[in-house]
N, C-alpha and C. Protein backbone atom coordinates (compact mmCIF):
# COMPACT_ATOMS: atom_id res chain seq x y z
N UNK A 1 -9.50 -34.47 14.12
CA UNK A 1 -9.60 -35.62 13.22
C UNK A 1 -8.71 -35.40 11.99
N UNK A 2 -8.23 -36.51 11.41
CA UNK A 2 -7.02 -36.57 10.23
C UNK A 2 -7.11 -37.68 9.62
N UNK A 3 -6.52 -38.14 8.82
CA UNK A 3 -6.15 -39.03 7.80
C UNK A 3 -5.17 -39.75 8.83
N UNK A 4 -5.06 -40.63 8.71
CA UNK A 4 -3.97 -41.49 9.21
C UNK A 4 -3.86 -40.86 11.01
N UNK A 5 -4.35 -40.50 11.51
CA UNK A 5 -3.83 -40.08 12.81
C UNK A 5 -4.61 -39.00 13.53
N UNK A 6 -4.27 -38.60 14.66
CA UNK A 6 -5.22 -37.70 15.52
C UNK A 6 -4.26 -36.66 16.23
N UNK A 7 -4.90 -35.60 16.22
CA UNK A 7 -4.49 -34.67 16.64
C UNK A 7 -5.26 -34.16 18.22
N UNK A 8 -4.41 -34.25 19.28
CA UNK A 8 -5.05 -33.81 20.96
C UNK A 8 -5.58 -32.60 20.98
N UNK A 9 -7.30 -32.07 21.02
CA UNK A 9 -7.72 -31.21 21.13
C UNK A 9 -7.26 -30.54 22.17
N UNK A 10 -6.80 -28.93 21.64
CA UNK A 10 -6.25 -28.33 22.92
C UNK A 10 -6.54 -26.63 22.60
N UNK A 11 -5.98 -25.80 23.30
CA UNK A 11 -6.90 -24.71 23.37
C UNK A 11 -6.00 -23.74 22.22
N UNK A 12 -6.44 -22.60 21.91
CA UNK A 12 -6.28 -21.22 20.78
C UNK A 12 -4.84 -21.46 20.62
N UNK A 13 -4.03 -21.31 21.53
CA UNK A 13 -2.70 -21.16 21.89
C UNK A 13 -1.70 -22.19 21.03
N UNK A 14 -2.35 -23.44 21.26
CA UNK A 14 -1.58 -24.24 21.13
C UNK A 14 -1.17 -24.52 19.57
N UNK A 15 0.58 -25.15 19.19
CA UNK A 15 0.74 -25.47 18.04
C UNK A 15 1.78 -26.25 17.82
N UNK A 16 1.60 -27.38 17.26
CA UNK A 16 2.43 -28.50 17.02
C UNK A 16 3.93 -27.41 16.07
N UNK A 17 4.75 -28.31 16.52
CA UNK A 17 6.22 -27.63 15.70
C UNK A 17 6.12 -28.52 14.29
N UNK A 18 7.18 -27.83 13.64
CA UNK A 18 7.69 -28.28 12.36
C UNK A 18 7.58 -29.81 12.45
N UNK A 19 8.34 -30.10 13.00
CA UNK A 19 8.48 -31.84 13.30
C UNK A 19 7.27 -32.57 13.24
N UNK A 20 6.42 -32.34 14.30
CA UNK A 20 4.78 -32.63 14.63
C UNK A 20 4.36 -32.97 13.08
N UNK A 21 4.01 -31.21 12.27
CA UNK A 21 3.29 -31.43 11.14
C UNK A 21 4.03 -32.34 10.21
N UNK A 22 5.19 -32.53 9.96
CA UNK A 22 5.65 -32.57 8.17
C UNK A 22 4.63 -33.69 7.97
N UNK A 23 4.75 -34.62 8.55
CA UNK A 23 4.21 -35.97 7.79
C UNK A 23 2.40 -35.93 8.23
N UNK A 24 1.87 -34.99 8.28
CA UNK A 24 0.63 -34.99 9.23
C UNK A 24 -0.38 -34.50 7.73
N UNK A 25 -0.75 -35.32 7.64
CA UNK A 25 -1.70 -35.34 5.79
C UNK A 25 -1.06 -35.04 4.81
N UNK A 26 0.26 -35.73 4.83
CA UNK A 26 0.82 -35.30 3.57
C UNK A 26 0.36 -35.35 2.17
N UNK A 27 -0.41 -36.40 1.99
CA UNK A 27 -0.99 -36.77 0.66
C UNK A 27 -2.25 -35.43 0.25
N UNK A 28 -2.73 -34.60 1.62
CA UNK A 28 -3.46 -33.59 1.51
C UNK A 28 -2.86 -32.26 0.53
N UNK A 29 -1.42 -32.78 1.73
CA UNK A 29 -1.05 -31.19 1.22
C UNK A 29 -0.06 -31.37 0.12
N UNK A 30 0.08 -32.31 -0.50
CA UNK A 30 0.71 -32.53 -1.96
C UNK A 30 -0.11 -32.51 -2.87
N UNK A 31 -1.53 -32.72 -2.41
CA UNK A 31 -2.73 -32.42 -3.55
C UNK A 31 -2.80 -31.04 -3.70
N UNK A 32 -2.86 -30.29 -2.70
CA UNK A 32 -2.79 -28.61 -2.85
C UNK A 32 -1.83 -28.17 -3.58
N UNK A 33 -0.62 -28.77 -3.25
CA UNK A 33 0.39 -27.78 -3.70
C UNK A 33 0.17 -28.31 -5.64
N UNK A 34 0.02 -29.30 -5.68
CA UNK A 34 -0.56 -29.55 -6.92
C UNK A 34 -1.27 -28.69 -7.60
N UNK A 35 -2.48 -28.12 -7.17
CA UNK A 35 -3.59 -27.50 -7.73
C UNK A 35 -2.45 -25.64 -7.37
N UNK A 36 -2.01 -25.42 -6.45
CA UNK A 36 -1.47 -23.95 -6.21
C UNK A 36 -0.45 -23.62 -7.32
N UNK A 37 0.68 -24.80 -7.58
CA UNK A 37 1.47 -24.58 -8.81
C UNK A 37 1.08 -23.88 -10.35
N UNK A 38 -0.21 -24.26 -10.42
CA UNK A 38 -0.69 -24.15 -11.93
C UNK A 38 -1.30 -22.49 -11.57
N UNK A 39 -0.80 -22.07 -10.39
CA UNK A 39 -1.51 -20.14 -10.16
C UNK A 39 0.04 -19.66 -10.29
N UNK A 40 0.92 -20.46 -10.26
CA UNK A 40 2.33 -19.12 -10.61
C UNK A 40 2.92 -19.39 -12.24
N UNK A 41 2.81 -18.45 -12.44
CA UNK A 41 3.76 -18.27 -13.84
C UNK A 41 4.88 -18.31 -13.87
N UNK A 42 5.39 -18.34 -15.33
CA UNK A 42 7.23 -17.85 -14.87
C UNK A 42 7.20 -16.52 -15.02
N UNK A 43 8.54 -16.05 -14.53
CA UNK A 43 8.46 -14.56 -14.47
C UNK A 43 7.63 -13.94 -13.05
N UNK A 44 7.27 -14.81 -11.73
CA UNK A 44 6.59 -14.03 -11.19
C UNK A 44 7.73 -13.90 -10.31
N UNK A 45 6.94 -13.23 -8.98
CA UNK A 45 7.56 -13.08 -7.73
C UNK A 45 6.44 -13.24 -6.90
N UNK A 46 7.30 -14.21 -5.79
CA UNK A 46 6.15 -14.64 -4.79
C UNK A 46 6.38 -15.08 -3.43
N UNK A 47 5.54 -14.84 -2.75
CA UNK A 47 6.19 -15.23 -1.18
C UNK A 47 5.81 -16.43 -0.78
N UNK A 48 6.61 -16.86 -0.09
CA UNK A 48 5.98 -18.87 0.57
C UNK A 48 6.14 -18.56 1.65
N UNK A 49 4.49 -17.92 2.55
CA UNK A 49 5.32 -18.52 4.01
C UNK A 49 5.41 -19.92 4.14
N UNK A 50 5.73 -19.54 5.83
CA UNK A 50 6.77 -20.94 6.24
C UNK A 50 5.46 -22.06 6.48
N UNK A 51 5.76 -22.79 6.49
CA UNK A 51 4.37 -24.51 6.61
C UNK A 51 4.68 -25.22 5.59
N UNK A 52 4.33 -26.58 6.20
CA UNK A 52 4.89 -27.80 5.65
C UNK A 52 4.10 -27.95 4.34
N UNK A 53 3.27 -26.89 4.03
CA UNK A 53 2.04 -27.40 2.77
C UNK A 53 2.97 -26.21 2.16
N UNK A 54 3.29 -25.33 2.23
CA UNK A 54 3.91 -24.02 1.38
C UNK A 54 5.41 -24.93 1.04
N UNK A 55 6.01 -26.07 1.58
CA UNK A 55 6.91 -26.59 1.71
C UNK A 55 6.83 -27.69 0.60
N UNK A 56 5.71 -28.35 0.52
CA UNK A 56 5.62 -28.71 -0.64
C UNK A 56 5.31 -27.86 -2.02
N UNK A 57 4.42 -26.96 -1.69
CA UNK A 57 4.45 -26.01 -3.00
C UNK A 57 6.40 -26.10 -3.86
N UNK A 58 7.01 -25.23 -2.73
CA UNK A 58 8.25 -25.19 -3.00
C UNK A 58 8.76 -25.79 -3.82
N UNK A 59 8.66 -27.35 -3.43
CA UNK A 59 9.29 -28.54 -4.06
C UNK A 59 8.88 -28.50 -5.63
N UNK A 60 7.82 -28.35 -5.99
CA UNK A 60 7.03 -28.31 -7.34
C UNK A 60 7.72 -27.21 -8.40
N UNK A 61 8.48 -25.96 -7.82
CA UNK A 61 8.59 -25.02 -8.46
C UNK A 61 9.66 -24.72 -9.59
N UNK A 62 10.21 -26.16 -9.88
CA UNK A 62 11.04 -26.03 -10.40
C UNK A 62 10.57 -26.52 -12.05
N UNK A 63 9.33 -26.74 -11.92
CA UNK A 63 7.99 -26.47 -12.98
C UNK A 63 7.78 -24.50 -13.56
N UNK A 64 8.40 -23.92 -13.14
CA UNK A 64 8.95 -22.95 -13.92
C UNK A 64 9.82 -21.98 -13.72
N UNK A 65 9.85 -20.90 -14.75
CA UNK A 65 11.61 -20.51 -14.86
C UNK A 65 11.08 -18.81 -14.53
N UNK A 66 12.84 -18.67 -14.12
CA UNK A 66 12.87 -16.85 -13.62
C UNK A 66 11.92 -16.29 -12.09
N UNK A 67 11.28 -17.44 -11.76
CA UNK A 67 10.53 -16.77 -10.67
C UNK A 67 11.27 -16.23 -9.45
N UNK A 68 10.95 -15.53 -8.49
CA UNK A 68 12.16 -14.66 -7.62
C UNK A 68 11.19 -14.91 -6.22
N UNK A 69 11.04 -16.01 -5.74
CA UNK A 69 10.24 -16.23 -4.47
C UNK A 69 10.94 -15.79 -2.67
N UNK A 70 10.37 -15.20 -2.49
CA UNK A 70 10.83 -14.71 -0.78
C UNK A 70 10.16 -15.30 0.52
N UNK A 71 11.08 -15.69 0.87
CA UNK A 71 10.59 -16.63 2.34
C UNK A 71 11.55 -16.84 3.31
N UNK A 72 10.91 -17.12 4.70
CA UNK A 72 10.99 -16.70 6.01
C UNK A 72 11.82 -18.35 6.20
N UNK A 73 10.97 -19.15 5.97
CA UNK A 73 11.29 -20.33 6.01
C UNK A 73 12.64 -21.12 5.59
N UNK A 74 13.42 -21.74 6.57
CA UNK A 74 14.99 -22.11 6.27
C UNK A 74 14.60 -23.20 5.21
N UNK A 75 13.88 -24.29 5.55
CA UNK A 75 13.77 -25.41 4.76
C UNK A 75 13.03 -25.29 3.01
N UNK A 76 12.03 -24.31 3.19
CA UNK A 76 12.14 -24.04 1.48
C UNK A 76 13.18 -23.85 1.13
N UNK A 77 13.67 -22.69 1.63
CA UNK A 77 14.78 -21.72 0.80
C UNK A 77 15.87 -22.89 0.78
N UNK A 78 16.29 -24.17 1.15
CA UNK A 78 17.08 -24.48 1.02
C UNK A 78 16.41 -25.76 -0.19
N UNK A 79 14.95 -25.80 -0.33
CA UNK A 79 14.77 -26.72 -1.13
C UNK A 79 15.15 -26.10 -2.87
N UNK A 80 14.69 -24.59 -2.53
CA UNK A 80 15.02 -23.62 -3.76
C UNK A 80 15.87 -23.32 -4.30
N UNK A 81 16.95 -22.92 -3.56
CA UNK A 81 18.48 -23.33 -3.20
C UNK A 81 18.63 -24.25 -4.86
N UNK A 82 18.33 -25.34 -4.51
CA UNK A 82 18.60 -26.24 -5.80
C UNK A 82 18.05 -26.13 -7.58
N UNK A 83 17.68 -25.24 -7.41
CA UNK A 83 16.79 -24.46 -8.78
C UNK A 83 17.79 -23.67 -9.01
N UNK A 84 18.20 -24.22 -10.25
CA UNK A 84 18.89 -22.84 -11.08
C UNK A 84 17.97 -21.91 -11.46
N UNK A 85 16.90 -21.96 -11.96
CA UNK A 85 16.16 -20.66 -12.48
C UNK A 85 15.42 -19.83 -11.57
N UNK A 86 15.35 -20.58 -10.09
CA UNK A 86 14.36 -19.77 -8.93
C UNK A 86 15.32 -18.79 -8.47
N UNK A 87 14.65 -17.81 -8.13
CA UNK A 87 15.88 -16.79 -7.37
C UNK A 87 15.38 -16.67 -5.93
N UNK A 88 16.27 -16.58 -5.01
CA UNK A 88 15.37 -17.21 -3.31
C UNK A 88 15.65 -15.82 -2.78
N UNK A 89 15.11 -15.01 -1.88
CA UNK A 89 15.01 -14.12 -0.63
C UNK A 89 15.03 -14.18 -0.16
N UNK A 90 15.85 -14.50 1.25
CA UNK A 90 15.63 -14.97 2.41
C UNK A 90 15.31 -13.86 3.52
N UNK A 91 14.15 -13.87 4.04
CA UNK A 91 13.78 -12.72 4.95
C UNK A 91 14.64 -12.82 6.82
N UNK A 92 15.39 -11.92 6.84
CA UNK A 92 15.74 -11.80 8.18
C UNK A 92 15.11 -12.02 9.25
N UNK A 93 15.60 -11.68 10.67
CA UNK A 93 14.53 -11.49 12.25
C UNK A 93 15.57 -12.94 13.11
N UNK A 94 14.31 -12.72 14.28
CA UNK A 94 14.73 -13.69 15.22
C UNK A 94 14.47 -15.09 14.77
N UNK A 95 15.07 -16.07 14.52
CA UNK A 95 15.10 -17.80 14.61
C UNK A 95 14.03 -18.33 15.33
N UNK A 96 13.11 -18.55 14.70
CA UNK A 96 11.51 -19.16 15.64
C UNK A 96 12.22 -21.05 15.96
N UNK A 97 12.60 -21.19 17.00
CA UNK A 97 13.23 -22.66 17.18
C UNK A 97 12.17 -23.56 17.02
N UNK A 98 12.54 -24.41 16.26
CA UNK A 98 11.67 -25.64 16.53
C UNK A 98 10.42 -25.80 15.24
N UNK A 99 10.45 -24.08 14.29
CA UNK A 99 9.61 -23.66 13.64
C UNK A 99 10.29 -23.87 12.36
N UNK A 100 11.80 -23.91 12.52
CA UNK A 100 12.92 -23.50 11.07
C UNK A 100 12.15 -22.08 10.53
N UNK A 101 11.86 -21.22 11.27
CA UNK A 101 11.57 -20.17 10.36
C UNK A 101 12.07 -18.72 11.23
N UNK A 102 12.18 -17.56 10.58
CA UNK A 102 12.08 -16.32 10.97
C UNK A 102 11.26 -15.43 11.58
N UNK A 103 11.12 -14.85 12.59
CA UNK A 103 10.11 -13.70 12.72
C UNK A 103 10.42 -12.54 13.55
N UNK A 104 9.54 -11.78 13.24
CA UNK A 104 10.65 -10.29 14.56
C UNK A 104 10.60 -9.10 13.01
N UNK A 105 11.12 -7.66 13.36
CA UNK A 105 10.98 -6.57 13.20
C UNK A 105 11.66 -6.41 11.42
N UNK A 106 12.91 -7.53 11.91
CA UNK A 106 13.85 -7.25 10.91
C UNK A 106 13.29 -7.67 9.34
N UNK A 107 12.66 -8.86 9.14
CA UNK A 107 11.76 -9.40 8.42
C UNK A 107 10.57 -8.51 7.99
N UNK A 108 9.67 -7.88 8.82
CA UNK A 108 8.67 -6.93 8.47
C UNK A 108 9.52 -6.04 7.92
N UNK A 109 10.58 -5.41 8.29
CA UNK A 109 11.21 -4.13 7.54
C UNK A 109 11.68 -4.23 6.25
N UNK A 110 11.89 -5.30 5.86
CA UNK A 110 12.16 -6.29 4.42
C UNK A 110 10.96 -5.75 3.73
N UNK A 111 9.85 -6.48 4.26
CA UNK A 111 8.70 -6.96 3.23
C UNK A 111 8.46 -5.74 2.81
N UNK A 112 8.20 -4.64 3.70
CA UNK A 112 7.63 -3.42 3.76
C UNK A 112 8.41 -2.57 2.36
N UNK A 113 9.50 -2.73 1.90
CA UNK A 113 10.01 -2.61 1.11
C UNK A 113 9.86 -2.98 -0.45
N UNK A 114 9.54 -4.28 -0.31
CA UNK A 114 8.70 -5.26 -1.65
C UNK A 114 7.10 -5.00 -2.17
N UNK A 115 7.10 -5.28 -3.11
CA UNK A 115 5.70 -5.35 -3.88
C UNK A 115 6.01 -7.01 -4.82
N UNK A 116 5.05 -7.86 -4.20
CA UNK A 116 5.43 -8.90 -5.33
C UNK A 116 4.16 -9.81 -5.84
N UNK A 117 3.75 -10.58 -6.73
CA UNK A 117 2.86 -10.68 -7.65
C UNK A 117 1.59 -11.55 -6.51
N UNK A 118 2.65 -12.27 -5.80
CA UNK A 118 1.45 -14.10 -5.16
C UNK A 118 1.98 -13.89 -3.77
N UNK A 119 0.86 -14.26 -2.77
CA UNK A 119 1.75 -15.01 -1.64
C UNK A 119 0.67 -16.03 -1.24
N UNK A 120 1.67 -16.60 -0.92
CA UNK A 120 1.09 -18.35 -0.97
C UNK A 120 0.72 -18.21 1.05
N UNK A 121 0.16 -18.34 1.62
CA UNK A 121 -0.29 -18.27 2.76
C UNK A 121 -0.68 -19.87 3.58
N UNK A 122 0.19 -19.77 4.36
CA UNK A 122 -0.52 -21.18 5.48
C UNK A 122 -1.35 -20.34 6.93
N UNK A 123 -2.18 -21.46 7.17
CA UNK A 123 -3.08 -21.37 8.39
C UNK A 123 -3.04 -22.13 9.24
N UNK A 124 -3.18 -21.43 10.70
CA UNK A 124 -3.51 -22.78 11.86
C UNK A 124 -5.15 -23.26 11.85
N UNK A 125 -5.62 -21.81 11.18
CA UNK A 125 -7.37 -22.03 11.69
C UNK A 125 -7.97 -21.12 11.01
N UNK A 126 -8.91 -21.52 10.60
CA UNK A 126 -9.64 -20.66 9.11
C UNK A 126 -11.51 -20.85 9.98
N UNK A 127 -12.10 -19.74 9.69
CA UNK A 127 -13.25 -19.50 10.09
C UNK A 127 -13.95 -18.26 9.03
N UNK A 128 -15.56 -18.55 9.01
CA UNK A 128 -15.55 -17.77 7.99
C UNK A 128 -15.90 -15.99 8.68
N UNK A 129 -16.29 -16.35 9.57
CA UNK A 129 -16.62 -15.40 10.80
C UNK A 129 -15.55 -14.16 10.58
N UNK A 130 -14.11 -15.00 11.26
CA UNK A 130 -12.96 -14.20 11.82
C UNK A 130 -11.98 -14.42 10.91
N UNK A 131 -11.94 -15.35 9.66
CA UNK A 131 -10.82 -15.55 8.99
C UNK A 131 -9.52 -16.22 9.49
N UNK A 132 -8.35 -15.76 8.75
CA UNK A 132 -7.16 -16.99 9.18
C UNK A 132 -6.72 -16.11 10.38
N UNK A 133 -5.52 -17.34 11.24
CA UNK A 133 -5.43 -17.35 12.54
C UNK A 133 -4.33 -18.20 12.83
N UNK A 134 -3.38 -18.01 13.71
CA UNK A 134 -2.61 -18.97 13.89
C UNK A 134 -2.30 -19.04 15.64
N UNK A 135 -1.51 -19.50 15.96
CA UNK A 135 -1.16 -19.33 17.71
C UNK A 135 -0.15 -18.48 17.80
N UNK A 136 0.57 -17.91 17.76
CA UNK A 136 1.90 -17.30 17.80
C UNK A 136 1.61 -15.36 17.30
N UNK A 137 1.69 -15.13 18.47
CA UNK A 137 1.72 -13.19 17.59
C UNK A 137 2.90 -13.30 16.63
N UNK A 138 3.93 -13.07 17.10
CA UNK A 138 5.00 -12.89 16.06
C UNK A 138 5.07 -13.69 15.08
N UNK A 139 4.00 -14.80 14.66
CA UNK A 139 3.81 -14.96 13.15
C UNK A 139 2.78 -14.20 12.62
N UNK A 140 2.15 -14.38 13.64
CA UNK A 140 0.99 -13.14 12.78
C UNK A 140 1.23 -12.05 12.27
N UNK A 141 2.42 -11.32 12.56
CA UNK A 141 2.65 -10.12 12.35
C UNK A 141 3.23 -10.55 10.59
N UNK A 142 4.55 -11.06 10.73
CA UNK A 142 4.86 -11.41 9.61
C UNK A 142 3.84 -11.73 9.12
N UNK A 143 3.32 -12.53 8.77
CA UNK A 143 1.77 -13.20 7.57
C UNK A 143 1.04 -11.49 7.38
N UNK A 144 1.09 -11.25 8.66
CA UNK A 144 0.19 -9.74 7.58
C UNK A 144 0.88 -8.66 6.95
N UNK A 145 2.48 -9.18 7.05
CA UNK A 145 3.36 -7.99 6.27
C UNK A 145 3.34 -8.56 5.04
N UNK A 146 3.62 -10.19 4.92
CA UNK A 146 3.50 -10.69 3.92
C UNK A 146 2.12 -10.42 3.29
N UNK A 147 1.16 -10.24 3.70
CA UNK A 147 -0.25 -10.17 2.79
C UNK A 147 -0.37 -8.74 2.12
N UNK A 148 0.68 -7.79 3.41
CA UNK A 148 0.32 -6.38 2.27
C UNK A 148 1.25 -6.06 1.34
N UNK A 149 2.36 -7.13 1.17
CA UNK A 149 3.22 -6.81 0.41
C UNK A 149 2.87 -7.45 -0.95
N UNK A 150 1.58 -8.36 -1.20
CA UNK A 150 1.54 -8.72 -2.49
C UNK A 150 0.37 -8.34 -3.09
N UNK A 151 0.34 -8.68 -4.50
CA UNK A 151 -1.00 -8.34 -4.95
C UNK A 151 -2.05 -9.10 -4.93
N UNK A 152 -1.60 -10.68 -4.95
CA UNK A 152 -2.89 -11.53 -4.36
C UNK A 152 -2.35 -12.66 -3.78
N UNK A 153 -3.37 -13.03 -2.91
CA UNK A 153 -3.34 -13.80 -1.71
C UNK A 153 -4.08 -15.24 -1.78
N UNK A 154 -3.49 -16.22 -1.95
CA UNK A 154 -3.73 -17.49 -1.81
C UNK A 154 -3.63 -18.41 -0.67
N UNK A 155 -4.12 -19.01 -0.05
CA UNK A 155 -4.15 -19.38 1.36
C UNK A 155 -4.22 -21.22 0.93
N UNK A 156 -3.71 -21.93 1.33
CA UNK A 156 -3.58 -22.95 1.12
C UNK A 156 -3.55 -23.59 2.93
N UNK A 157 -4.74 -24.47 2.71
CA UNK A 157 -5.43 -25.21 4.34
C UNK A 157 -5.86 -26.68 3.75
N UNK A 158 -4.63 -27.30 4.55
CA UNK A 158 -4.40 -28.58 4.69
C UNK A 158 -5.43 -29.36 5.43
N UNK A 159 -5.09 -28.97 7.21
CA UNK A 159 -5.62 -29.14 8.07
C UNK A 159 -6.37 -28.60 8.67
N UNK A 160 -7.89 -28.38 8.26
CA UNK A 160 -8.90 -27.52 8.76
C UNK A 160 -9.23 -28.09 9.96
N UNK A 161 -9.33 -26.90 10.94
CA UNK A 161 -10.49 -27.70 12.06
C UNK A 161 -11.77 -26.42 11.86
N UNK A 162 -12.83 -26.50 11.36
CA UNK A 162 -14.27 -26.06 11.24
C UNK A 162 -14.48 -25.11 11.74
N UNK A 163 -14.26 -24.02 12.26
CA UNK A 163 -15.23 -23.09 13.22
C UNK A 163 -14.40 -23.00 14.40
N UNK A 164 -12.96 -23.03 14.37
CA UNK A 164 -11.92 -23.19 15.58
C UNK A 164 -10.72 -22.12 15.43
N UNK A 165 -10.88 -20.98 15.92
CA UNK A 165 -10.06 -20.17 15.56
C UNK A 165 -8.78 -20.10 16.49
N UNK A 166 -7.55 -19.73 16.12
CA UNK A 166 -6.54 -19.46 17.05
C UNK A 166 -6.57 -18.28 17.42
N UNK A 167 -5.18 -18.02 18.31
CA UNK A 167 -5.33 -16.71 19.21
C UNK A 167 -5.02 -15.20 18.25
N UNK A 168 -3.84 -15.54 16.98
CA UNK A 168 -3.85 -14.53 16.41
C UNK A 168 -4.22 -14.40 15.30
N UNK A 169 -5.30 -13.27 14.96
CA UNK A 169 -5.61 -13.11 13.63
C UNK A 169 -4.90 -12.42 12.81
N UNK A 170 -4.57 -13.09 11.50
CA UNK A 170 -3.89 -12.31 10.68
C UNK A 170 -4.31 -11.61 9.17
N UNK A 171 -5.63 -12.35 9.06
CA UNK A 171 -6.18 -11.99 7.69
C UNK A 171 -7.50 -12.46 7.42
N UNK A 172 -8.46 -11.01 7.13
CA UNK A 172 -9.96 -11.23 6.57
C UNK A 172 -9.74 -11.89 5.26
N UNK A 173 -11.12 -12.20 5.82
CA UNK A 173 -11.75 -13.24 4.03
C UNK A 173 -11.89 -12.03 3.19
N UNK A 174 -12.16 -10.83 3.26
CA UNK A 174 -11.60 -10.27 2.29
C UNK A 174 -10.02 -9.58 1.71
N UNK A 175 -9.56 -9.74 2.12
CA UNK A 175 -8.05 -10.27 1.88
C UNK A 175 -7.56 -11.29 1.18
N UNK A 176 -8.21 -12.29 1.65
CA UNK A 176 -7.98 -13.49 0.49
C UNK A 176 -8.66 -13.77 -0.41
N UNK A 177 -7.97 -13.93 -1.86
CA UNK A 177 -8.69 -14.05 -3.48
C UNK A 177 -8.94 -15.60 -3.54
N UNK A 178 -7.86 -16.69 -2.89
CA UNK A 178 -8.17 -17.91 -3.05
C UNK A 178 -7.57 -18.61 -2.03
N UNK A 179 -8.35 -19.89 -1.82
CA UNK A 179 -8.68 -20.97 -0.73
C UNK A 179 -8.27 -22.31 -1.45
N UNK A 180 -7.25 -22.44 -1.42
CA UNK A 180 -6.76 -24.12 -1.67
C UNK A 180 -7.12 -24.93 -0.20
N UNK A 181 -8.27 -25.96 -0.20
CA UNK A 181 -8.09 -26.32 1.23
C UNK A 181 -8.42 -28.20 -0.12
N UNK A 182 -8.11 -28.82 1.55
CA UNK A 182 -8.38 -30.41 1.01
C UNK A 182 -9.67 -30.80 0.71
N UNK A 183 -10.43 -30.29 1.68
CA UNK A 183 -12.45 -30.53 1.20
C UNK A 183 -12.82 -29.56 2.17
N UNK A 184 -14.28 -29.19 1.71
CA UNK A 184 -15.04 -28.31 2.31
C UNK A 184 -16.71 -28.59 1.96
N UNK A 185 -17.35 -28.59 2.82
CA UNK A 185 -18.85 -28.32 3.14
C UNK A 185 -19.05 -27.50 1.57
N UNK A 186 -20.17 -27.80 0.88
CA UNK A 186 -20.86 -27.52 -0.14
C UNK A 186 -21.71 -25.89 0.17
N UNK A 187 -22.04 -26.14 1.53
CA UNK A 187 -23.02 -24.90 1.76
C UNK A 187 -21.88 -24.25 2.51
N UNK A 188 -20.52 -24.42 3.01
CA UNK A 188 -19.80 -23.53 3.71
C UNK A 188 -19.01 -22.80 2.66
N UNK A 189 -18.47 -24.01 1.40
CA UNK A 189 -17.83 -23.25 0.28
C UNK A 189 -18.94 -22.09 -0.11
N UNK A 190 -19.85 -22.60 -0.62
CA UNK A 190 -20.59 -21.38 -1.01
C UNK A 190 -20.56 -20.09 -0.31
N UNK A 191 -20.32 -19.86 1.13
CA UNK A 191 -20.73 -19.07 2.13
C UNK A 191 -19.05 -18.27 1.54
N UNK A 192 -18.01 -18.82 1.59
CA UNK A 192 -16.92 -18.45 0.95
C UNK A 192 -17.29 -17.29 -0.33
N UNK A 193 -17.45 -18.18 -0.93
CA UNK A 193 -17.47 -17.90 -2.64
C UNK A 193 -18.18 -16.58 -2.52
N UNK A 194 -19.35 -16.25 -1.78
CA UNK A 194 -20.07 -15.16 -1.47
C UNK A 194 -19.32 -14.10 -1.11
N UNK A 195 -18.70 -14.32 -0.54
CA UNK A 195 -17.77 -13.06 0.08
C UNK A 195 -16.55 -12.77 -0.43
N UNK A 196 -16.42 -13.94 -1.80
CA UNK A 196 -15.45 -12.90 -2.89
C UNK A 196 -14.11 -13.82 -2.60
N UNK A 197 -14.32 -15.09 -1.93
CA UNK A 197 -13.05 -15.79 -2.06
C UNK A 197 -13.35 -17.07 -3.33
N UNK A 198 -12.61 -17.29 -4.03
CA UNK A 198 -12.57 -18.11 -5.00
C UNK A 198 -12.04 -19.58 -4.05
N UNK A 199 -12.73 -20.81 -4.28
CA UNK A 199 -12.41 -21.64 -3.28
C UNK A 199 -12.40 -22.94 -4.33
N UNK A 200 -10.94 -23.27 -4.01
CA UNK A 200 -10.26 -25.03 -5.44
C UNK A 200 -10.11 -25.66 -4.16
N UNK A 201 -10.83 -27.13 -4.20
CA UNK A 201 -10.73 -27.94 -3.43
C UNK A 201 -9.91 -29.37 -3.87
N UNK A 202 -8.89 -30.06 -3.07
CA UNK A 202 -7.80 -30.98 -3.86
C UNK A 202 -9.10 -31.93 -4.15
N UNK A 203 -9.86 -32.14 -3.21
CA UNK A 203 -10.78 -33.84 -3.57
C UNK A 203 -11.34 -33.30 -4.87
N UNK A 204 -11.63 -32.14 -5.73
CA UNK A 204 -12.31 -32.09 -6.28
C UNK A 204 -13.41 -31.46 -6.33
């Protein structure tokens, strides 16, 4: 279920491409990136993975100065690209087609190298059980190089589906400090908040 449209229930595996999502709750995930902007400073350093909601973050960032953001993703880095004051990273590896993004060995050997302040995190599937999740190993891998390479972890979830996990896990709820999602259950946020994730919801 969605805003404007429907998505074909299908099994762990499965995952719409770049194309599929961009326009798929956009007004969701422009409310997030809304509320995620006002967590970076200037002067930081921060990672965006790749997703069309980290894609809008991007766009916003030119709301402040000196920041040095690193990402996998062709289409940020080229939205960043246009910021004189952002400084962009572009992480190496194999060309995920169809994804515009990076993944593979060469990229982990990057991160592994870095220490940087934020990373902004997308999800296919958030559970409070098993935590985030996506379909694809070789993103998973990256997302958890990216999670140990920073000091805190923000997860931004557009498109929740409830209690529906994908095939690869990439990160406990204790791992993540904060939960930008669009709405959430009153007694499920709480169940969050318990276990030490700080949870900003766009509706409010």
């Amino acid at each position: 279920r969605t805003h404007g449209g429907a998505i074909i229930e299908t099994g762990a595996g499965f995952e719409p491409d770049t194309k599929q999502k961009r326009d798929l709750n956009l007004a969701a995930k422009q409310q997030i990136a809304q509320l995620a902007i006002d967590l970076i400073n200037d002067g930081d350093t921060v990672i965006f993975d790749t997703g069309t909601t980290t894609l809008e973050l991007a766009k916003l960032l030119n709301q402040r100065h000196r920041v040095t953001a690193v990402t996998n993703d062709f289409e940020i880095a080229r939205v960043l690209e246009e910021m004189n004051s952002i400084s962009v990273v572009m992480l190496g590896g194999e060309l995920r087609k169809n994804f515009h993004c990076t993944v593979g060995a060469a990229g982990i050997d990057m991160l592994a190298q870095l220490s940087v302040d934020k990373a902004f995190m997308g999800t296919n599937s958030l559970s409070i059980l098993k935590g985030a999740s996506t379909p694809n190993l070789q993103q998973a891998e990256i997302k958890k190089a990216m999670i140990a390479s920073a000091q805190k972890i923000i997860l931004l979830c557009s498109n929740r589906k409830p209690s529906k996990d994908s095939f690869a896990h990439f990160a406990s709820l204790d791992q993540i400090d904060t939960l930008i999602i669009e709405k959430i259950d009153v007694n499920e946020k709480f169940e969050f908040e318990e276990r030490g994730v700080e949870v900003l919801t766009a509706s409010g």
